[in-house]
PDB file of N, CA and C in Angstrom:
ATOM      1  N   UNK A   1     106.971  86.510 106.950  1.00  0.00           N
ATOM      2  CA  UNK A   1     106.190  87.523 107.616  1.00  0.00           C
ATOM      3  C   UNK A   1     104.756  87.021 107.726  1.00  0.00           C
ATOM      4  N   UNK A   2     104.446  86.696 108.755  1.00  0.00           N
ATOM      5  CA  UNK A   2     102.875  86.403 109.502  1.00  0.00           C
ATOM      6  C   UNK A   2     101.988  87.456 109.399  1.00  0.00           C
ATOM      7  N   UNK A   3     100.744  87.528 108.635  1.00  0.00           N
ATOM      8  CA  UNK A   3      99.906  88.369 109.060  1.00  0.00           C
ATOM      9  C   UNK A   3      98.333  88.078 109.639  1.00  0.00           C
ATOM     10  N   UNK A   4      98.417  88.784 110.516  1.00  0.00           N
ATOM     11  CA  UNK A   4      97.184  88.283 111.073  1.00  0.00           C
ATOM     12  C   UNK A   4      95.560  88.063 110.035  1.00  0.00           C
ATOM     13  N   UNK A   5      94.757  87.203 110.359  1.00  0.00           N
ATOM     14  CA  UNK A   5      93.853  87.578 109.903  1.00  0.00           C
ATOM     15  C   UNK A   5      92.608  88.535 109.635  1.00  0.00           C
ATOM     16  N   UNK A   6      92.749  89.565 110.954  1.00  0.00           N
ATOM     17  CA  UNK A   6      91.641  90.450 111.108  1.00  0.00           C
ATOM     18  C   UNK A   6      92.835  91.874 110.373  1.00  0.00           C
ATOM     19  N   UNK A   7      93.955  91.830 110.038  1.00  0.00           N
ATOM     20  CA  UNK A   7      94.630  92.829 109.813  1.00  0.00           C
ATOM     21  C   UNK A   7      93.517  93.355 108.810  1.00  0.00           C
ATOM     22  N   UNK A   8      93.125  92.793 107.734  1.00  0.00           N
ATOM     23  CA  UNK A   8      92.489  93.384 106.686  1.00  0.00           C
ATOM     24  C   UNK A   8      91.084  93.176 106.777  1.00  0.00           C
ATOM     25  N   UNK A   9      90.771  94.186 107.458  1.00  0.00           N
ATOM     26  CA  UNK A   9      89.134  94.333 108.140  1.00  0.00           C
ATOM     27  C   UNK A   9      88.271  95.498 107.393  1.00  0.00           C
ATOM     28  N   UNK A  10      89.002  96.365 106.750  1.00  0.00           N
ATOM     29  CA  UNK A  10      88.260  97.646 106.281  1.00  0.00           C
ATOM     30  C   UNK A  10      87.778  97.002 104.747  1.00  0.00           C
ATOM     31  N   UNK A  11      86.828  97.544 104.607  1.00  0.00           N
ATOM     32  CA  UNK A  11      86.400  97.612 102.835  1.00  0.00           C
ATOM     33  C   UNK A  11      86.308  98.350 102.334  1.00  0.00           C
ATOM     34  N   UNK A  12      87.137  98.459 100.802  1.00  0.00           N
ATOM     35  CA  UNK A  12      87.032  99.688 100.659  1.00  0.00           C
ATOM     36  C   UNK A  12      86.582  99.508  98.896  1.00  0.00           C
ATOM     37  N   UNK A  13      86.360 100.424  98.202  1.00  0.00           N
ATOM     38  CA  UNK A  13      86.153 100.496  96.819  1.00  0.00           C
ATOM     39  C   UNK A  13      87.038 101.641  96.205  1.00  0.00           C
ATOM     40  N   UNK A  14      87.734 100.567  94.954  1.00  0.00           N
ATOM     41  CA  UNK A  14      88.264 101.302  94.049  1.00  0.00           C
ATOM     42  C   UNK A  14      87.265 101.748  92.732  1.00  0.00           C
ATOM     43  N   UNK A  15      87.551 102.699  92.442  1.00  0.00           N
ATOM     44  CA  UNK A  15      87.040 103.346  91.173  1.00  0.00           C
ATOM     45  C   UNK A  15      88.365 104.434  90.417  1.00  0.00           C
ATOM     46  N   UNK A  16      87.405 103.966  89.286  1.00  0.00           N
ATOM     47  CA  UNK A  16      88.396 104.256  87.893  1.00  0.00           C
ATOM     48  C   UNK A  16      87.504 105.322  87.315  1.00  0.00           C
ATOM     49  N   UNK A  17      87.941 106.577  86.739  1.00  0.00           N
ATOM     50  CA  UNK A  17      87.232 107.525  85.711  1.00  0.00           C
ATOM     51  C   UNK A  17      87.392 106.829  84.361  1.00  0.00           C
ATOM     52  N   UNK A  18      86.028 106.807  83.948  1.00  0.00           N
ATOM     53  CA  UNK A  18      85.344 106.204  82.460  1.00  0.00           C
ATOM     54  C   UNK A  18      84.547 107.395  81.921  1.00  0.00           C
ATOM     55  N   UNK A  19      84.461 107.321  80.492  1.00  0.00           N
ATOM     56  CA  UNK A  19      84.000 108.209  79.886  1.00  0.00           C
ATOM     57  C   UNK A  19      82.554 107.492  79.641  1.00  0.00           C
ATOM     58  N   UNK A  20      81.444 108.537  79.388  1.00  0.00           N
ATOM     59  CA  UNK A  20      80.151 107.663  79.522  1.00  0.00           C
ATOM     60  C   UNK A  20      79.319 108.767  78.641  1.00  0.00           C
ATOM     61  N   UNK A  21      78.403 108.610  77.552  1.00  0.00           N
ATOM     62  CA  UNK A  21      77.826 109.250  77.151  1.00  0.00           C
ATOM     63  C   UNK A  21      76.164 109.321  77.451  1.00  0.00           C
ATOM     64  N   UNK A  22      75.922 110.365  77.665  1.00  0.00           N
ATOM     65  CA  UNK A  22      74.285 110.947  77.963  1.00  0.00           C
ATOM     66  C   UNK A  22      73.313 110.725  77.123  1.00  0.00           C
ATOM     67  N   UNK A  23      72.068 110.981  77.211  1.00  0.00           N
ATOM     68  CA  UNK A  23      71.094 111.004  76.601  1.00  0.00           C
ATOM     69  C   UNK A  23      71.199 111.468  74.983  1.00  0.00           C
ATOM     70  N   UNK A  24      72.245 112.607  75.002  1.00  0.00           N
ATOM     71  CA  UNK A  24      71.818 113.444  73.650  1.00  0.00           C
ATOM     72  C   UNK A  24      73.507 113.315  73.039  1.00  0.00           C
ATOM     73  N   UNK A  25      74.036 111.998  74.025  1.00  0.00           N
ATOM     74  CA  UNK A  25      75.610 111.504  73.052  1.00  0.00           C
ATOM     75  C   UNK A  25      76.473 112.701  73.435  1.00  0.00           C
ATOM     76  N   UNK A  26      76.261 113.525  74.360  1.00  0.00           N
ATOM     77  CA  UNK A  26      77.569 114.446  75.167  1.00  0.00           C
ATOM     78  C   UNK A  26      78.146 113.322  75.777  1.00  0.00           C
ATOM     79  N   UNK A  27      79.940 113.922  75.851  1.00  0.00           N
ATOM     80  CA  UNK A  27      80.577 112.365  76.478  1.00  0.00           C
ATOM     81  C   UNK A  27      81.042 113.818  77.854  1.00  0.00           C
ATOM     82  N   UNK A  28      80.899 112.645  78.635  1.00  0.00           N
ATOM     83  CA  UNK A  28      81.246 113.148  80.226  1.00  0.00           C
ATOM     84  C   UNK A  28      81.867 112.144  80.847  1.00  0.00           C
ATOM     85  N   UNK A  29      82.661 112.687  81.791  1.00  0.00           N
ATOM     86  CA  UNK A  29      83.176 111.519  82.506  1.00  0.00           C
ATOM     87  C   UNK A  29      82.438 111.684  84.053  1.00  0.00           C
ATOM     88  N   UNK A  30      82.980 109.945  84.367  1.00  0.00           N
ATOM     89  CA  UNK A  30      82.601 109.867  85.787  1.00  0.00           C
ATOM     90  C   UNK A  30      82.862 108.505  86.148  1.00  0.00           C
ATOM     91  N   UNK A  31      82.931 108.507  87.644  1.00  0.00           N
ATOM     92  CA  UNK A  31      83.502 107.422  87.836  1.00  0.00           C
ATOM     93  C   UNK A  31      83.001 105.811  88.644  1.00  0.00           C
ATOM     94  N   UNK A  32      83.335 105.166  88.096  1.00  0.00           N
ATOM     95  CA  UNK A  32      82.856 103.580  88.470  1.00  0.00           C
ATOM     96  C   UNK A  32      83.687 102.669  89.435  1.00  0.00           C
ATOM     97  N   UNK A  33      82.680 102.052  89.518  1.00  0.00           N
ATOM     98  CA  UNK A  33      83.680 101.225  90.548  1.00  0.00           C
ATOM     99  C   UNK A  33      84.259 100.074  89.939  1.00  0.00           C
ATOM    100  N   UNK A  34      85.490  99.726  89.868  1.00  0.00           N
ATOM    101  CA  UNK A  34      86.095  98.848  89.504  1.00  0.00           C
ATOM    102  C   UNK A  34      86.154  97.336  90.213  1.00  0.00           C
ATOM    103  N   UNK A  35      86.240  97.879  91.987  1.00  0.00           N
ATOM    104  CA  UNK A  35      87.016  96.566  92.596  1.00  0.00           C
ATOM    105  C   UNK A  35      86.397  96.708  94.370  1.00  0.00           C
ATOM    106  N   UNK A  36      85.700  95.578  94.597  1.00  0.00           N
ATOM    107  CA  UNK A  36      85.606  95.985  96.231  1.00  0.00           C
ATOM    108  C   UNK A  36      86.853  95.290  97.093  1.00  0.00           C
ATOM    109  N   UNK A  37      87.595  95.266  97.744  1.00  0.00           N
ATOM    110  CA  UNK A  37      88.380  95.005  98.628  1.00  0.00           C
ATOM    111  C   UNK A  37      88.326  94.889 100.005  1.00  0.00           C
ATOM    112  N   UNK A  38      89.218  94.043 100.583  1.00  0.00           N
ATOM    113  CA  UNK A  38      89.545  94.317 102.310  1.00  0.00           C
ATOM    114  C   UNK A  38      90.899  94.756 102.153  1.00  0.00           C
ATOM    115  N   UNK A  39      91.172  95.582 103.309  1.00  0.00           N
ATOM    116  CA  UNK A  39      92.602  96.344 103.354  1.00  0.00           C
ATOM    117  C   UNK A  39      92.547  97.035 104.678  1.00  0.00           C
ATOM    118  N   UNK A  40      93.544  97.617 104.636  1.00  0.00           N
ATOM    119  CA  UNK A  40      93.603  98.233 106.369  1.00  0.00           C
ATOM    120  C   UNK A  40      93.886  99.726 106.231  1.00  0.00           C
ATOM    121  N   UNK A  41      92.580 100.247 106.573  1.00  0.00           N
ATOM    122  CA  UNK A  41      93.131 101.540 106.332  1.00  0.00           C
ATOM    123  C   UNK A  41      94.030 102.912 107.850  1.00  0.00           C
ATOM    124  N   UNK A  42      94.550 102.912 107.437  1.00  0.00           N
ATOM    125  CA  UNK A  42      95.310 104.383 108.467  1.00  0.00           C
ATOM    126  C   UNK A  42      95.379 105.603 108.318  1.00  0.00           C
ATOM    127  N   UNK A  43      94.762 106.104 109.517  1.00  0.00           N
ATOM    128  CA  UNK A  43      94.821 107.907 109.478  1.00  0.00           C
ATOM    129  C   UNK A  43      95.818 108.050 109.746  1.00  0.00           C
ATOM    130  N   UNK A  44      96.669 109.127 109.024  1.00  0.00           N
ATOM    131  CA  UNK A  44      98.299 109.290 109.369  1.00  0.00           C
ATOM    132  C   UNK A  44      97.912 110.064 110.440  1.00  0.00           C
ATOM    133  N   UNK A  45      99.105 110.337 111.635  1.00  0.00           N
ATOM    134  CA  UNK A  45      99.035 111.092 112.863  1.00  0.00           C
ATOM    135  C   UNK A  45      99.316 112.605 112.259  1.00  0.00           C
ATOM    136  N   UNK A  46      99.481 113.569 112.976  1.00  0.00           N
ATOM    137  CA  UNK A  46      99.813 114.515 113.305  1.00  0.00           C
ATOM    138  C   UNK A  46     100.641 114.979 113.012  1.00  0.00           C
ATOM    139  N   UNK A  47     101.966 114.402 113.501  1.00  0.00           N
ATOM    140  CA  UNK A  47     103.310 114.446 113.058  1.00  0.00           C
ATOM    141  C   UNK A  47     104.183 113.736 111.542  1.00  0.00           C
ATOM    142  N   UNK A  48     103.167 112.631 111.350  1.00  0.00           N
ATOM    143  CA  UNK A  48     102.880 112.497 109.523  1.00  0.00           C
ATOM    144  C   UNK A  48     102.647 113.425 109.187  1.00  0.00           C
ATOM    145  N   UNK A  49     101.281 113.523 108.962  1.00  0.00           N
ATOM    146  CA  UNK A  49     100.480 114.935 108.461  1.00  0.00           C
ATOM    147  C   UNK A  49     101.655 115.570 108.241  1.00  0.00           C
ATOM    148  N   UNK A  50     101.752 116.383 108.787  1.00  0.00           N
ATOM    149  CA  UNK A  50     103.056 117.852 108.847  1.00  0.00           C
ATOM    150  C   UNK A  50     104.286 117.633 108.379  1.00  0.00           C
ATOM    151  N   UNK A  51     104.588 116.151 108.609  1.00  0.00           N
ATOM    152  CA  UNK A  51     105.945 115.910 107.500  1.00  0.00           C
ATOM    153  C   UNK A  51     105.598 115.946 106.374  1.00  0.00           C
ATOM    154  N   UNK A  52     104.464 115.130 105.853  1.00  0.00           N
ATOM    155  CA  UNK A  52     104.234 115.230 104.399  1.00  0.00           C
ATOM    156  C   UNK A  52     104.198 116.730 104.180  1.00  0.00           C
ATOM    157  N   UNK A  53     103.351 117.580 104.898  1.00  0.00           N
ATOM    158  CA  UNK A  53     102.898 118.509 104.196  1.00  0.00           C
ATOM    159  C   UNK A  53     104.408 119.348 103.856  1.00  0.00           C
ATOM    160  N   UNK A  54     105.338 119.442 104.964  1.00  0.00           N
ATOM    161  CA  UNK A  54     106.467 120.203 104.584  1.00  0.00           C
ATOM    162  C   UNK A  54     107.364 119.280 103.205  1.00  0.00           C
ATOM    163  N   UNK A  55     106.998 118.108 103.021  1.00  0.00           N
ATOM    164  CA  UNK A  55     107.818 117.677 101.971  1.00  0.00           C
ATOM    165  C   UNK A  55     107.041 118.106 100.795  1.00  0.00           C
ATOM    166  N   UNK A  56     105.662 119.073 100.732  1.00  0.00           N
ATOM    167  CA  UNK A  56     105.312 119.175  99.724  1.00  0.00           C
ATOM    168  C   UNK A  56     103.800 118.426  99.127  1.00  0.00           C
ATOM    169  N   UNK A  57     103.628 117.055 100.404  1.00  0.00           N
ATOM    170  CA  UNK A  57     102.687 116.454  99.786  1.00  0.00           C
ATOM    171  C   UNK A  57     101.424 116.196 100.691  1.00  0.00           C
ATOM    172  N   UNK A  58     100.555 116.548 100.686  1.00  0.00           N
ATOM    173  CA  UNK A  58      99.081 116.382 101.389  1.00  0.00           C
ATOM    174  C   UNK A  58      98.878 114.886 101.245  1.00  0.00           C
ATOM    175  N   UNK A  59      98.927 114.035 102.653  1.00  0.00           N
ATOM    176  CA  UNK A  59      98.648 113.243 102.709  1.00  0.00           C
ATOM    177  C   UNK A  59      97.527 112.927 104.207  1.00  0.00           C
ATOM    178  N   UNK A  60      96.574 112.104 103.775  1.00  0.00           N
ATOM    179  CA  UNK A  60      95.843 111.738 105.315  1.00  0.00           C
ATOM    180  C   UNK A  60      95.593 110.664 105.274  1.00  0.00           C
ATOM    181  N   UNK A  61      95.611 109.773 104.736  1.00  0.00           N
ATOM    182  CA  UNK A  61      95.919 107.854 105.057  1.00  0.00           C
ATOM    183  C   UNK A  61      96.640 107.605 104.589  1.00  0.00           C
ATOM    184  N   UNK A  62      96.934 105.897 104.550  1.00  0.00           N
ATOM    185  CA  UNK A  62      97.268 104.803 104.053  1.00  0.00           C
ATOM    186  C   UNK A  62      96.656 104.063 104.177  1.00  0.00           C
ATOM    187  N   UNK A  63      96.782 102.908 102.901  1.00  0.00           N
ATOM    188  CA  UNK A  63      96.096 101.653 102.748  1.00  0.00           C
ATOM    189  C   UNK A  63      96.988 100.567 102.411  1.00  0.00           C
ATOM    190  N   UNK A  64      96.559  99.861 103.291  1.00  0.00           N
ATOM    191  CA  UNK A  64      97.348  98.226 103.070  1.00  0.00           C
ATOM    192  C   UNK A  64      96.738  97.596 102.266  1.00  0.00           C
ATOM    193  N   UNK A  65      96.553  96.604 101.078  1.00  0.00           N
ATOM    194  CA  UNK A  65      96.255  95.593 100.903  1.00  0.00           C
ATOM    195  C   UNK A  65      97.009  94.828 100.099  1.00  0.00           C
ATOM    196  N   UNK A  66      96.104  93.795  99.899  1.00  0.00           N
ATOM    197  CA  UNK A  66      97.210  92.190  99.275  1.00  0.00           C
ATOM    198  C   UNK A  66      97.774  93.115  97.766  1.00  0.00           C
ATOM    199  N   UNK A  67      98.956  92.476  97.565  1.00  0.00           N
ATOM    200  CA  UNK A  67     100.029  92.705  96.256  1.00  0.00           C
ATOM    201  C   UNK A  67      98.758  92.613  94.690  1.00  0.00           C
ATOM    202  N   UNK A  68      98.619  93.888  94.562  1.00  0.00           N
ATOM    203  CA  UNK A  68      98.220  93.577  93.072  1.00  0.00           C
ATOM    204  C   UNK A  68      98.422  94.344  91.732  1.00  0.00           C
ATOM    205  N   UNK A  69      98.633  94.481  91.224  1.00  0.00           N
ATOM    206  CA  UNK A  69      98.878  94.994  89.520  1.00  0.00           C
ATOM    207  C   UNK A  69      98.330  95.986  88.938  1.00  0.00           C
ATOM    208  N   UNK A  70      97.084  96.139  89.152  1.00  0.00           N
ATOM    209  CA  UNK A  70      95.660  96.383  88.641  1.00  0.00           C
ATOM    210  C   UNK A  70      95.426  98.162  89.315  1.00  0.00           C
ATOM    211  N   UNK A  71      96.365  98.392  89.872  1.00  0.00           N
ATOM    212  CA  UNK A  71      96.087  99.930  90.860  1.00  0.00           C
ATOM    213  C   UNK A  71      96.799 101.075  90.845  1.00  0.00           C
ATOM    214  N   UNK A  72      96.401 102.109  89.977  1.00  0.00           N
ATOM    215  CA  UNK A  72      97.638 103.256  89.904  1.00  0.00           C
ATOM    216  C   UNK A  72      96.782 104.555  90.559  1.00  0.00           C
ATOM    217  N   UNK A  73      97.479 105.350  90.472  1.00  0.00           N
ATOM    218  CA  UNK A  73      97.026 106.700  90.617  1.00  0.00           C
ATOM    219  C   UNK A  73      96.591 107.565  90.004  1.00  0.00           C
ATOM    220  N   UNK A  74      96.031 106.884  88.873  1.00  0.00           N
ATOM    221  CA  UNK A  74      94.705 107.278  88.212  1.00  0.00           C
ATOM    222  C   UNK A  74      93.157 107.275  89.082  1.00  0.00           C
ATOM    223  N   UNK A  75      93.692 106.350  89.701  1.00  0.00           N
ATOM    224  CA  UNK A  75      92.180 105.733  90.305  1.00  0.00           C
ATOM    225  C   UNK A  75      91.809 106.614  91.858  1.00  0.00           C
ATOM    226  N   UNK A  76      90.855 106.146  92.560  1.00  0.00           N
ATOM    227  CA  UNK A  76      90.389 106.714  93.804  1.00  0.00           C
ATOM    228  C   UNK A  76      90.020 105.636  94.978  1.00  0.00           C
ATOM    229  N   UNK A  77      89.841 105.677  96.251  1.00  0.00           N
ATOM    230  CA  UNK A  77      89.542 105.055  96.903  1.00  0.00           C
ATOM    231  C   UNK A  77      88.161 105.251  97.999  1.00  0.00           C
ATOM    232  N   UNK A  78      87.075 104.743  97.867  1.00  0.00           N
ATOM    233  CA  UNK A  78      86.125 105.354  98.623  1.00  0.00           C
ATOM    234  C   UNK A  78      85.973 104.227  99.946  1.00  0.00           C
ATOM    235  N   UNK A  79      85.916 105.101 101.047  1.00  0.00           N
ATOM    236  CA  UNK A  79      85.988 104.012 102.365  1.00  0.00           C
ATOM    237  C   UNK A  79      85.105 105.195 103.517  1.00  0.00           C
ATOM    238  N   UNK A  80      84.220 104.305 104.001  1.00  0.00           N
ATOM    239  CA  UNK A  80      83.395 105.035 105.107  1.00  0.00           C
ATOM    240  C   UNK A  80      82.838 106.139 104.891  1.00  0.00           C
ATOM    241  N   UNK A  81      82.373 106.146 103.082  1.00  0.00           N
ATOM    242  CA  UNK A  81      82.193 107.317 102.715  1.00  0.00           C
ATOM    243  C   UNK A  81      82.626 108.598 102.612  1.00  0.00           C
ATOM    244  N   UNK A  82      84.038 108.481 102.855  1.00  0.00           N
ATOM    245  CA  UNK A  82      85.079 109.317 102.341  1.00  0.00           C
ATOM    246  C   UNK A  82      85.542 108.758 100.861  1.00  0.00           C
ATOM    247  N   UNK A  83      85.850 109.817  99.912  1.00  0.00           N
ATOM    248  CA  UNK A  83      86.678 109.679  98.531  1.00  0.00           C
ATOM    249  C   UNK A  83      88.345 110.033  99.107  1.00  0.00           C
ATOM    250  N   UNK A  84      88.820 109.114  98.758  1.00  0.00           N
ATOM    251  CA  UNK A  84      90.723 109.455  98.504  1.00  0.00           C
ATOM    252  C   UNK A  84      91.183 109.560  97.689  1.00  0.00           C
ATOM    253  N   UNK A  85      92.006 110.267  97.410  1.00  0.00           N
ATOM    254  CA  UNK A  85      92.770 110.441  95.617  1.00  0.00           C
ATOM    255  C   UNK A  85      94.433 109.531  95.881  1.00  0.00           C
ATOM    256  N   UNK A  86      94.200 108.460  95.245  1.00  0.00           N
ATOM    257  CA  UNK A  86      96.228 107.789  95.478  1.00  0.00           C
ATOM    258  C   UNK A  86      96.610 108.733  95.067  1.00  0.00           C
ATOM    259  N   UNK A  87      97.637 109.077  95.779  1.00  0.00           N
ATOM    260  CA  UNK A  87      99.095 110.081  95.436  1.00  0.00           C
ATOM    261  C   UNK A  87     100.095 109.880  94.836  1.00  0.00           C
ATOM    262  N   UNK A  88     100.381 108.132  95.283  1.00  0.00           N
ATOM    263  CA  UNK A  88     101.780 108.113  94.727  1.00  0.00           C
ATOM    264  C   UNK A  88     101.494 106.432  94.018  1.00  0.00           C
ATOM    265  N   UNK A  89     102.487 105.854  93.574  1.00  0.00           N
ATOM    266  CA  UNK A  89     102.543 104.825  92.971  1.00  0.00           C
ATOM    267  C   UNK A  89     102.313 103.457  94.534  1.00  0.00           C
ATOM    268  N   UNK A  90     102.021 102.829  94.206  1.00  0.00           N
ATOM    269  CA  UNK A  90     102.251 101.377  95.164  1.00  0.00           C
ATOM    270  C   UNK A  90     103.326 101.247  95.521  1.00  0.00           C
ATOM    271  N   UNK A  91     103.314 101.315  97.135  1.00  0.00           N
ATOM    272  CA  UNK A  91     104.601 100.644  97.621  1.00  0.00           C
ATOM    273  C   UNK A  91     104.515  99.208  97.897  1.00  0.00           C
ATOM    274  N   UNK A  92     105.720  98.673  97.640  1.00  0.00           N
ATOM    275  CA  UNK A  92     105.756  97.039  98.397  1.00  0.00           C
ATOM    276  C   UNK A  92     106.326  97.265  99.447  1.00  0.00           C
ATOM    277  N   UNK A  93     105.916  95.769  99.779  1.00  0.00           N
ATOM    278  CA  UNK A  93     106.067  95.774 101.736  1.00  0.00           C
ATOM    279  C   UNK A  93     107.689  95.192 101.940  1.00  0.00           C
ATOM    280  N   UNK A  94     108.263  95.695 102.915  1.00  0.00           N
ATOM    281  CA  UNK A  94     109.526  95.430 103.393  1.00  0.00           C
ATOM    282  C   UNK A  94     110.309  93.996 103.023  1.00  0.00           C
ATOM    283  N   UNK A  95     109.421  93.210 102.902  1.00  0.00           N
ATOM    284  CA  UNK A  95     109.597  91.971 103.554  1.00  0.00           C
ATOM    285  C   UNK A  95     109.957  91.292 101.844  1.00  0.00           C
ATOM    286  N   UNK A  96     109.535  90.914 100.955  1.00  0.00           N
ATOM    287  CA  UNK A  96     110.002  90.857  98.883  1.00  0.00           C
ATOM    288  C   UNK A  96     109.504  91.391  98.355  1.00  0.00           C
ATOM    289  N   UNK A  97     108.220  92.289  98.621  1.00  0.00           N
ATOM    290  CA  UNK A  97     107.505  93.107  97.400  1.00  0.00           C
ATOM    291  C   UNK A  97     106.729  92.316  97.101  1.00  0.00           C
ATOM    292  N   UNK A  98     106.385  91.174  97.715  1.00  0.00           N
ATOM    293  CA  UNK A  98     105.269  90.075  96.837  1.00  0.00           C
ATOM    294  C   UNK A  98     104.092  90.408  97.883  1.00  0.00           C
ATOM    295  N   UNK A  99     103.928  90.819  99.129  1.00  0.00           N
ATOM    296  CA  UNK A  99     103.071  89.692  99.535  1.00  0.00           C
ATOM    297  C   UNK A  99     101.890  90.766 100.099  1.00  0.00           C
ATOM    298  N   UNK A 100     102.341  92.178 100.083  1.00  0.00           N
ATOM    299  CA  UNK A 100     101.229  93.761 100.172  1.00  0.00           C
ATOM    300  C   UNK A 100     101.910  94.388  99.667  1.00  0.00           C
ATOM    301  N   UNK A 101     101.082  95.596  99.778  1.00  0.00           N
ATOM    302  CA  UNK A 101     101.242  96.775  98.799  1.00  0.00           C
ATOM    303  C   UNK A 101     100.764  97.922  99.881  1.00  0.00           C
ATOM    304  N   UNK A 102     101.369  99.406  99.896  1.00  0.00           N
ATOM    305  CA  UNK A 102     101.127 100.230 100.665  1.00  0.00           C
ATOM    306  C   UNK A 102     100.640 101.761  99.263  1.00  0.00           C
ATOM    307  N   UNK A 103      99.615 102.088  99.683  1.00  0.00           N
ATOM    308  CA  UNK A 103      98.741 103.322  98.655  1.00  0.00           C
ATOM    309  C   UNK A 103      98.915 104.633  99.644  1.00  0.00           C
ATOM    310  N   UNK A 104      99.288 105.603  99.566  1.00  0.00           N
ATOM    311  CA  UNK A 104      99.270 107.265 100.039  1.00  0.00           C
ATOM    312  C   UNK A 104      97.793 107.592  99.218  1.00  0.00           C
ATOM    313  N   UNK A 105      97.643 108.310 100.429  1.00  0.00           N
ATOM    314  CA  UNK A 105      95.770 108.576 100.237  1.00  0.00           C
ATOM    315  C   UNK A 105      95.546 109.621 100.600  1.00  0.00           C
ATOM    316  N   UNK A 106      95.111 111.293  99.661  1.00  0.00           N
ATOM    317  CA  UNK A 106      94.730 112.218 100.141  1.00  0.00           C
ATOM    318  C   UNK A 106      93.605 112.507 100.081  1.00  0.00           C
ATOM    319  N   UNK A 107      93.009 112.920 101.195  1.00  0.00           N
ATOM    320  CA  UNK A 107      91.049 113.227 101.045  1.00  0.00           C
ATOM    321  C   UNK A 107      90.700 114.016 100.316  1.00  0.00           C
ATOM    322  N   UNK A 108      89.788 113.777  99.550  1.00  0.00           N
ATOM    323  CA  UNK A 108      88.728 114.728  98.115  1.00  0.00           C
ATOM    324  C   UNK A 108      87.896 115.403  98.760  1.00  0.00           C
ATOM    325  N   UNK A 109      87.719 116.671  98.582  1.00  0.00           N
ATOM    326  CA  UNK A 109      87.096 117.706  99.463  1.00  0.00           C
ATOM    327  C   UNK A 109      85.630 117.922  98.651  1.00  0.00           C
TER     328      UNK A 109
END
């Protein structure tokens, strides 16, 4: 499977919630950035949209990028100054599971 080179044109940043303590040692959380990336991001259509939503699940992107380890759905995705919350676990790509990874992405209001 060939992929082009401009496929992965978007940048996006992952962040992870860390616990961080204040001035007077209150622990709060908040979140950091872990990882900058290229990946490809997609607004699901219309007719996505509305499937997910009848299966139950609010979804409004996807993100492509290269196969990696390091990414669950703990974490968030910030792109064009939108926040995304991953939904679901990493998918692999059709083709062995080695070579991308597909993320479900719902927008943080």
């Amino acid at each position: 499977m060939t992929r082009r080179a401009s496929e992965f044109r978007h940048t996006v940043k992952i962040q992870k919630k860390t616990i961080v303590y204040d001035e007077y040692n209150y622990e709060t959380e908040a979140w950091t950035e872990i990882l900058q990336l290229f990946g490809k991001v997609e607004y699901l259509s219309v007719k996505d949209t509305i499937r997910a939503k009848a299966a139950g699940y609010d979804l409004t992107a996807r993100l492509k990028l290269n196969k990696r380890n390091d990414i669950d759905t703990t974490m968030r995705v910030i792109y064009d100054g939108q926040t995304f919350q991953i939904v679901s676990p990493p998918k692999p790509d059709n083709e062995n599971g080695r070579i991308y990874m597909t993320l479900e992405l719902s927008l943080v209001e």
